[in-house]
Protein backbone atom coordinates (compact mmCIF):
# COMPACT_ATOMS: atom_id res chain seq x y z
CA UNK A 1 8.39 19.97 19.99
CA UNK A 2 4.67 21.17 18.14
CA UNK A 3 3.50 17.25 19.36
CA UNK A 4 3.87 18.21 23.03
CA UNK A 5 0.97 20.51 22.57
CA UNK A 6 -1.27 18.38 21.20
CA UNK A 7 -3.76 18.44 23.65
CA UNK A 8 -4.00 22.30 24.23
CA UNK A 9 -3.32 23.21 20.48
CA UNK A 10 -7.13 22.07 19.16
CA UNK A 11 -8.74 22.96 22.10
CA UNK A 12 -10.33 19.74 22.51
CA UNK A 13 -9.98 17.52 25.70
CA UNK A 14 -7.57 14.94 26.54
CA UNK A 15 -8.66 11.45 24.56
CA UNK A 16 -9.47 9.76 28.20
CA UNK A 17 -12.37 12.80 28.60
CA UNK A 18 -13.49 11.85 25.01
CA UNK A 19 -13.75 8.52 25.71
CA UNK A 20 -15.70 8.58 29.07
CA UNK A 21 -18.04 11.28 27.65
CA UNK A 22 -19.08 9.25 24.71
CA UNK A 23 -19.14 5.70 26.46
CA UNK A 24 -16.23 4.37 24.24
CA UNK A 25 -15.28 1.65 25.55
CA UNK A 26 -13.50 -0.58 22.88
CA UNK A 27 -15.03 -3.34 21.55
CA UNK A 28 -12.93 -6.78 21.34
CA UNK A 29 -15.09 -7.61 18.07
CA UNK A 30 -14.26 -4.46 16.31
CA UNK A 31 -10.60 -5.00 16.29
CA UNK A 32 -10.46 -1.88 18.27
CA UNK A 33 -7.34 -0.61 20.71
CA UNK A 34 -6.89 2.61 21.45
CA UNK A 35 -3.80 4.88 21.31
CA UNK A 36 -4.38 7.89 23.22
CA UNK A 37 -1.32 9.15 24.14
CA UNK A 38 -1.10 12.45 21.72
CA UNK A 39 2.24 12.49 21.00
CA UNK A 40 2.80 9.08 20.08
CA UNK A 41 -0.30 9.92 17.37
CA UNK A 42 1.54 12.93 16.75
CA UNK A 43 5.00 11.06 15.96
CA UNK A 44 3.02 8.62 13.88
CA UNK A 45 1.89 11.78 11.65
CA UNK A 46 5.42 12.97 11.41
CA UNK A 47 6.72 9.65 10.44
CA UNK A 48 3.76 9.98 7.61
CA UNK A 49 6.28 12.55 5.97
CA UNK A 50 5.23 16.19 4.77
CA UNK A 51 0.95 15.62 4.39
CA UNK A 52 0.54 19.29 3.79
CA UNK A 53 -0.28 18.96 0.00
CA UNK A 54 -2.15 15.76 0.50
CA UNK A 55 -5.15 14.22 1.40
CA UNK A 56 -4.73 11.49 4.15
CA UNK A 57 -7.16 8.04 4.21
CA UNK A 58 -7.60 7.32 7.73
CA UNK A 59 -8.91 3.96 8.58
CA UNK A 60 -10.62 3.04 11.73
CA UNK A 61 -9.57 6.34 13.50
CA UNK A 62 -12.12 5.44 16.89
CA UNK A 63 -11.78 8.77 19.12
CA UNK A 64 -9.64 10.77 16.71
CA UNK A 65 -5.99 10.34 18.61
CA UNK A 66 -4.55 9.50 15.14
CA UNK A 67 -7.02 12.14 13.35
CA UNK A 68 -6.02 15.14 15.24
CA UNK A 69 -2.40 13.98 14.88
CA UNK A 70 -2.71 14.25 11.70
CA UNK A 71 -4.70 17.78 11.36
CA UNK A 72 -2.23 19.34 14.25
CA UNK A 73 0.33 17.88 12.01
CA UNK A 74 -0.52 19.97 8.52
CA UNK A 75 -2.72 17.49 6.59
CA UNK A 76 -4.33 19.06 4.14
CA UNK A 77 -7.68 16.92 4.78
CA UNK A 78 -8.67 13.58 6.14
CA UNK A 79 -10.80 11.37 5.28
CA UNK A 80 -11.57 9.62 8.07
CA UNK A 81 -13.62 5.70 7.64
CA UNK A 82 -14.82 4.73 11.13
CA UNK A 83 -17.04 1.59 11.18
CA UNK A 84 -18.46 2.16 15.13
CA UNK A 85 -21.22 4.62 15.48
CA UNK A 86 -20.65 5.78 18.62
CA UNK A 87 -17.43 7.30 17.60
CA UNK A 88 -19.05 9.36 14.47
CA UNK A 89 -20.32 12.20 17.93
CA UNK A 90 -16.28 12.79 19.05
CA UNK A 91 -14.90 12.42 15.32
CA UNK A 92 -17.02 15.31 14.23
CA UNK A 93 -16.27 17.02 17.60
CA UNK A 94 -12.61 17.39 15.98
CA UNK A 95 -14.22 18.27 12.60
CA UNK A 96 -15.67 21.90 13.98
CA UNK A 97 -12.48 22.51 15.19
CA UNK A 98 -10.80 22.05 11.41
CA UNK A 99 -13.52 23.24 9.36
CA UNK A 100 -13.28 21.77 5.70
CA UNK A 101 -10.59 19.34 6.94
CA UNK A 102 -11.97 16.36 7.78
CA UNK A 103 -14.70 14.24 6.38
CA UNK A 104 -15.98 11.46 8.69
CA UNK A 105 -17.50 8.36 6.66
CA UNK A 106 -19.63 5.86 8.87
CA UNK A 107 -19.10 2.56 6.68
CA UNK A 108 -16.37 -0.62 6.40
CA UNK A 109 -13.48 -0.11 5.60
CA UNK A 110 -13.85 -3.74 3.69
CA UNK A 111 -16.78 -2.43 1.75
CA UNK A 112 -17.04 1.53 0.91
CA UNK A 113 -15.14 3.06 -2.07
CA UNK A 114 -12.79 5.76 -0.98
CA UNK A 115 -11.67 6.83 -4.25
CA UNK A 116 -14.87 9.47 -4.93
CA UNK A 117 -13.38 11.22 -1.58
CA UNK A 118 -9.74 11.43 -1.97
CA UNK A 119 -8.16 14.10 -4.08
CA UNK A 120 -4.03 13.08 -5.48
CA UNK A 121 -2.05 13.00 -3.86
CA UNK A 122 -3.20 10.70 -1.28
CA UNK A 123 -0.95 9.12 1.70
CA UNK A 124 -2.96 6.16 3.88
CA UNK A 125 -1.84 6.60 7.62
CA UNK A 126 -4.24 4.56 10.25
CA UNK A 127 -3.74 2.36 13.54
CA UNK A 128 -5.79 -0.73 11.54
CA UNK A 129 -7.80 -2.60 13.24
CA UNK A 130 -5.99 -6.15 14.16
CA UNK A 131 -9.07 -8.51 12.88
CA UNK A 132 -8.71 -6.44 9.56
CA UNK A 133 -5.10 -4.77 8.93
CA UNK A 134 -3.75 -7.34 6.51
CA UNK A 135 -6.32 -7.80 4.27
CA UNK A 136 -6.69 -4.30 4.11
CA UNK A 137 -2.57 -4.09 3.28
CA UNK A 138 -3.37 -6.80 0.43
CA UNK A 139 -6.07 -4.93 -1.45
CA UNK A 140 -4.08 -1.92 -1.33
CA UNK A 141 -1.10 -3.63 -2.85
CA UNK A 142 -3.26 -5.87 -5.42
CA UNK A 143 -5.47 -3.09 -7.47
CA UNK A 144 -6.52 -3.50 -10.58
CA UNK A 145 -3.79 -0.85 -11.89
CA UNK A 146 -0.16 0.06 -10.77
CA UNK A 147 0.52 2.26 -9.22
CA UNK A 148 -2.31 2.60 -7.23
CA UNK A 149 -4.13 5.56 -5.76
CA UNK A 150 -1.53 6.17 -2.74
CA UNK A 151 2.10 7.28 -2.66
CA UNK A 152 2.78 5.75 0.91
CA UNK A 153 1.09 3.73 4.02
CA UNK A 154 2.17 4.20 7.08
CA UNK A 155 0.17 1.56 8.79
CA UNK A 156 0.31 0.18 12.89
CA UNK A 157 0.14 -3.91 13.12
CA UNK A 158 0.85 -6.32 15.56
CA UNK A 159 4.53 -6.42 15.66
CA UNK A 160 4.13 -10.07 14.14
CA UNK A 161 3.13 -8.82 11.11
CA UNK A 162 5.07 -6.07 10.78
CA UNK A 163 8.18 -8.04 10.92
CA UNK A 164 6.46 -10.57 7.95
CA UNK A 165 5.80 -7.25 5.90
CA UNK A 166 9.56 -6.29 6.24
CA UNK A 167 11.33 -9.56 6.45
CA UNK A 168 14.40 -11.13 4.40
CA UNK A 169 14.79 -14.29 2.91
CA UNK A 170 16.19 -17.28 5.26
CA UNK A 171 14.16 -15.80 7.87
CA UNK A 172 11.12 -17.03 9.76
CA UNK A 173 8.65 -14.54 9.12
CA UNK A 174 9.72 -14.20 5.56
CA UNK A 175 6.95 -15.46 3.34
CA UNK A 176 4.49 -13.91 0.17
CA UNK A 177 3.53 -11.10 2.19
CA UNK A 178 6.93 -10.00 2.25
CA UNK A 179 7.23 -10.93 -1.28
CA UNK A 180 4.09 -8.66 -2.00
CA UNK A 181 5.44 -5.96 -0.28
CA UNK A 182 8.92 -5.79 -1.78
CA UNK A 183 7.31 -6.15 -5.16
CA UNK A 184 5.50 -3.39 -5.05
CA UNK A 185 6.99 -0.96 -1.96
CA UNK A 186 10.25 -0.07 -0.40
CA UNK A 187 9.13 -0.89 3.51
CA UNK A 188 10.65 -0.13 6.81
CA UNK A 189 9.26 -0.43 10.53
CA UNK A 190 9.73 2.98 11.83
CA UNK A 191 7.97 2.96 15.49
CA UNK A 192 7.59 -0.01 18.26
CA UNK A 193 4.91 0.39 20.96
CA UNK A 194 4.34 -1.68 23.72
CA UNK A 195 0.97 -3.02 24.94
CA UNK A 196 0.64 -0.49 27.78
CA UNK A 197 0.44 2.17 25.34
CA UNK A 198 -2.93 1.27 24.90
CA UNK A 199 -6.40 0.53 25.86
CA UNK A 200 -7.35 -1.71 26.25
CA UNK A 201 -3.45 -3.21 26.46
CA UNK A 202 -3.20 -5.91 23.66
CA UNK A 203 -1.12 -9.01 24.05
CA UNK A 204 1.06 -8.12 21.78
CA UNK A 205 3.47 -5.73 20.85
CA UNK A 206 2.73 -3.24 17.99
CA UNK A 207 4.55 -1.46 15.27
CA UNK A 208 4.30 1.43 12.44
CA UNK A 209 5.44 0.30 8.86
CA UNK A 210 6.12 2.95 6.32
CA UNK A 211 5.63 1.57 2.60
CA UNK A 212 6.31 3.86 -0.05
CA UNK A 213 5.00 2.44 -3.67
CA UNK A 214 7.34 2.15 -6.61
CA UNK A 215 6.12 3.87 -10.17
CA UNK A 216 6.29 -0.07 -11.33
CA UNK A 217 6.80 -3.46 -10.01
CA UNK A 218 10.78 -4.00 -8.95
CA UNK A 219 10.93 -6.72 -11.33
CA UNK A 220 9.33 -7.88 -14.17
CA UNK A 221 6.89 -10.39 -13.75
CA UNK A 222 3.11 -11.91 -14.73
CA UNK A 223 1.14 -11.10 -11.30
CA UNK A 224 -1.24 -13.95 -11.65
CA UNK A 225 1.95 -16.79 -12.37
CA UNK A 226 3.54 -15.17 -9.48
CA UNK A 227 1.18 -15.45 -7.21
CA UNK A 228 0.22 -18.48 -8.25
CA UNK A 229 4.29 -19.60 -7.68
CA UNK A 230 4.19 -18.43 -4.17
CA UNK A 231 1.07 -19.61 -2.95
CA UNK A 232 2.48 -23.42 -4.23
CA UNK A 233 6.14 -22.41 -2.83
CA UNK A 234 5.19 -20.88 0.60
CA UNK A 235 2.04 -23.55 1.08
CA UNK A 236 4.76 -26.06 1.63
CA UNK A 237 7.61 -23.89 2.48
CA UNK A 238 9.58 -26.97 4.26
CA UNK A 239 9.52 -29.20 1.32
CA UNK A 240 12.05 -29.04 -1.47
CA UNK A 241 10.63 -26.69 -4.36
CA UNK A 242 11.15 -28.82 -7.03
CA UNK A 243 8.46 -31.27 -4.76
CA UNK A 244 6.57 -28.19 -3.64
CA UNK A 245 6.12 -26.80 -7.46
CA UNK A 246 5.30 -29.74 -9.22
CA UNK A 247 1.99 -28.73 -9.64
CA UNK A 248 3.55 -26.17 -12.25
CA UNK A 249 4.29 -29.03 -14.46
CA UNK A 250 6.82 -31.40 -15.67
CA UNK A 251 8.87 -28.71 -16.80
CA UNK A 252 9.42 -27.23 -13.59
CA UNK A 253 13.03 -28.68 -12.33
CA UNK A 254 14.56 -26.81 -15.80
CA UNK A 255 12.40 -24.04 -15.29
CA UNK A 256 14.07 -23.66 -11.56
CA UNK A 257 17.44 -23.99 -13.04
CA UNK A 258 16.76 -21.67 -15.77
CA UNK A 259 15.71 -18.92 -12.96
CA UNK A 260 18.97 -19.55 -11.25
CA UNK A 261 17.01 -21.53 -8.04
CA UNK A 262 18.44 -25.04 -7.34
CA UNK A 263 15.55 -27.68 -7.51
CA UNK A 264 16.64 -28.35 -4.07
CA UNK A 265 16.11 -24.95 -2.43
CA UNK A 266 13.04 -24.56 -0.23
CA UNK A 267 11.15 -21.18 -0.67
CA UNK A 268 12.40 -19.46 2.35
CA UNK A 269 15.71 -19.10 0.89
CA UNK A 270 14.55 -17.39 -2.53
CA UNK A 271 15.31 -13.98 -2.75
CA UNK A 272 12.27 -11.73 -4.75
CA UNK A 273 14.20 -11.86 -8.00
CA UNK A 274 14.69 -15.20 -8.40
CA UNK A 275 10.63 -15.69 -7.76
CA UNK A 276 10.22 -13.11 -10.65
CA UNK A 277 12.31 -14.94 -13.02
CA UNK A 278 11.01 -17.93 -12.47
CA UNK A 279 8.05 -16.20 -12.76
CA UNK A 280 8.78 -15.43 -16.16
CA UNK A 281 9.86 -18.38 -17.31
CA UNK A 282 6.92 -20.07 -16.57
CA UNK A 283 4.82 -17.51 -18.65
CA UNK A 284 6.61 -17.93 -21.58
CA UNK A 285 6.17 -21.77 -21.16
């Protein structure tokens, strides 16, 4: 019951006080949409898992719901990358109340290197902004070495997405972000929220993903020739994949068969593995 207190716990007002003290009103541009109901930020730390003995990446954290979720919640510090100025005055408001918990960095998320801040191990919990929350997914799943600097994300998107990070083969969201993902991550949406739990109210409907990284790849495959497959595949997904590959080269309609995918298949009905080997296949050429 610890998120019920929330509010009282820290001392520091309710997030509607913050707001109207500081003139935060959110800005359509930035991406931004508030959560302030404290015990949905609170659940979203929980659902984080145990952040005691970890440092926690915070991205776009506006008035510091999230943040103080996440200090109330045991985090053993936060780094906290906020791109709007006017939300650096409440941010460090929560910092005097944690002293030598959180660290408030004033930058783009697209642009400033985290890694000089974080100390292993590191989980990445944030409510992303909407205009940037899958690229920011992608570069955290692409670096330049596996496995990467997190053990888990536990992220908020527009329920569209979330359902195309978590989705299954011969299903309509199911495409290479999905592929990505399972690659890399075992993924599950663990929270729903609807509009009205924020402000402003989006259009949409939202939801929490939990991604926890795998030690190496699920299967074996050359990143670049995957990609490369997938982008072809999914660019065309309606088409036939022996017409949507041919790009690959002559070869490709054996290649297919050697990987255990009929020519005839389209790429929405290609399960990860079968990508991989194909993958594969193709590399040794």
């Amino acid at each position: 019951m610890k998120g019920l207190f929330v509010s009282t716990i820290d001392g520091l007002p309710p997030l509607r006080e913050v707001i109207k003290a500081h003139d935060l009103v959110a800005k359509k541009q930035l991406g931004q949409n508030f959560l302030l109901d404290l015990n949905l930020t609170a659940k979203i730390a929980r659902l984080a898992g145990d952040l005691s003995a970890c440092d926690v990446l915070e991205v776009g954290p506006g008035p510091g719901g999230l943040t103080r979720g996440l200090l109330v919640e045991g985090a053993r510090r936060v780094l906290a990358v906020e791109k709007d100025p006017r939300c650096v005055p409440a941010l460090e408001e929560i910092g005097a109340v944690y002293p030598g918990r959180l660290q408030v960095i004033n930058a783009d998320a697209m642009e400033v290197d985290v890694l000089g801040h974080l100390n292993a191990p590191v989980r990445v919990v944030a409510n992303l902004p909407y205009n940037v929350g899958t690229e920011l997914l992608i570069r955290w799943l692409t670096p330049k070495i596996w496995p990467p600097f997190w053990q888990s994300l536990t992220l908020m998107f527009q329920k569209e997405v979330a359902e195309r990070i978590v989705a299954k083969p011969r299903s309509d969201h199911y495409g290479r972000l999905a592929l990505l993902v399972g690659w890399r991550c075992d993924a599950k949406i663990v929270m729903h929220l609807p509009p009205e739990a924020f402000t402003p109210a989006p259009k949409v409907h939202s939801a929490v993903v939990h991604l926890t990284r795998l030690e190496a790849p699920r299967f074996a495959a050359d990143e670049t020739v995957l990609n490369r497959i997938t982008t072809m595949a999914f660019g065309q997904r309606r088409k036939m994949l022996r017409s949507s590959l041919k790009g690959m080269g002559p070869a490709i309609e054996a290649q297919l068969e050697a990987a255990g995918i009929p020519p005839t298949a389209r790429a929405e009905e290609i399960e990860l593995e079968r990508f991989c080997a194909l993958a594969r296949i193709v590399a040794a050429g």
